[in-house]
Protein backbone atom coordinates (compact mmCIF):
# COMPACT_ATOMS: atom_id res chain seq x y z
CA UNK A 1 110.51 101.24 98.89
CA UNK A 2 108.71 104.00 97.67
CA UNK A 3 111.42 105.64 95.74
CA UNK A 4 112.84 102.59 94.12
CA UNK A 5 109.67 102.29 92.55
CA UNK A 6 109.76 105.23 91.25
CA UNK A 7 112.98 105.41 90.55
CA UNK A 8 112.04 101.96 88.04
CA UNK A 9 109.02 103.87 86.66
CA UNK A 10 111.43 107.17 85.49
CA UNK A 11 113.93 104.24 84.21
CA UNK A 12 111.03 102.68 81.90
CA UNK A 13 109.80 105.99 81.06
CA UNK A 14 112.97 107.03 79.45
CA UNK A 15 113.69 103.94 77.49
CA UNK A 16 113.76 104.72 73.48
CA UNK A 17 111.08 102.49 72.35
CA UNK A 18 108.47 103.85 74.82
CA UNK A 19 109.60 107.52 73.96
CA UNK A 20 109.35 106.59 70.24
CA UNK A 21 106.13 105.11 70.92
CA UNK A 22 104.49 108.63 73.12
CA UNK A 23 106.20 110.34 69.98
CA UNK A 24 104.11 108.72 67.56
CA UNK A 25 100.95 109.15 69.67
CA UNK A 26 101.51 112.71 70.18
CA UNK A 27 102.27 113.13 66.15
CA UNK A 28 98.99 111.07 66.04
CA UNK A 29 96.65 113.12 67.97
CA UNK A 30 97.96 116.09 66.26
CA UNK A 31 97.35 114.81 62.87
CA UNK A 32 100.60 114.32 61.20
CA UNK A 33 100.74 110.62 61.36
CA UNK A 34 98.38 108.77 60.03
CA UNK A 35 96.75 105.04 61.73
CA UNK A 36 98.38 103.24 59.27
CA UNK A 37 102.00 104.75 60.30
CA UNK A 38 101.41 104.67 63.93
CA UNK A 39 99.94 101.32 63.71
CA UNK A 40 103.52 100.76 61.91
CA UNK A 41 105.75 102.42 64.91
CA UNK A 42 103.45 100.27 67.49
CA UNK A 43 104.49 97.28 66.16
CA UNK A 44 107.89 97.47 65.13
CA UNK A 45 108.32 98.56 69.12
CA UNK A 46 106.11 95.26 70.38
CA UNK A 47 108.39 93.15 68.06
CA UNK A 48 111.34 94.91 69.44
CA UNK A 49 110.43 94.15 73.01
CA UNK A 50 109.27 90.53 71.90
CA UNK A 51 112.87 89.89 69.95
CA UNK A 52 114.91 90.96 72.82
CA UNK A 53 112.72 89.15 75.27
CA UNK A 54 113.92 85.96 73.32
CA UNK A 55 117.15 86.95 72.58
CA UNK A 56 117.50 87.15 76.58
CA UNK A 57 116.09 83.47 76.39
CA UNK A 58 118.02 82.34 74.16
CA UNK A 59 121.60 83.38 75.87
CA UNK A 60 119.93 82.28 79.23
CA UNK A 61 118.85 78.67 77.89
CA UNK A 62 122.27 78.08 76.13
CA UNK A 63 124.15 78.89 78.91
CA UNK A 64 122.45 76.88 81.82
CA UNK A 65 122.66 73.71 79.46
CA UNK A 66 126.37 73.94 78.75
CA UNK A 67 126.46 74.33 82.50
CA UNK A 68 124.52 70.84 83.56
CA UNK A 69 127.32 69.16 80.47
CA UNK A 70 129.80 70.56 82.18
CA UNK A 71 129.15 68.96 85.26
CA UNK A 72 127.89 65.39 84.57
C-alpha cells in the first residue's frame, strides 16, 4: 500500500507542468525571474490542468450520452 503511494507521488512529481512550475520557483528565488513572469508560468500551468480536466469531461459526458441513445 505503502509503495503504490509512493510510487503515485514520484509519478506526479515528474509530470512537466509541475517540473516547469519548481523550475520557475527555483529561477524565482534565485532572482532571474521576476513575480510578474512566475506569476505568468503559474497560471498558464493551473489553466493547463483546468483545460484538460474539462477536456476529460467533455469526452466522458459525450460518450455516456450517446451510450443511454443507443440503448432506448
Amino acid at each position: 500500500m505503502i509503495g503504490f503511494r509512493f510510487t503515485r507521488l514520484i509519478e506526479k512529481l515528474l509530470s512537466v507542468k509541475f517540473v516547469i512550475f519548481i523550475v520557475a520557483t527555483v529561477l524565482l528565488c534565485c532572482g532571474v525571474l521576476g513575480g510578474a513572469e512566475w506569476l505568468t508560468v503559474a497560471l498558464t500551468v493551473i489553466a493547463g490542468r483546468e483545460f484538460q480536466k474539462f477536456k476529460d469531461f467533455k469526452f466522458t459526458r459525450k460518450v455516456t450520452s450517446e451510450e443511454s441513445l443507443g440503448s432506448d
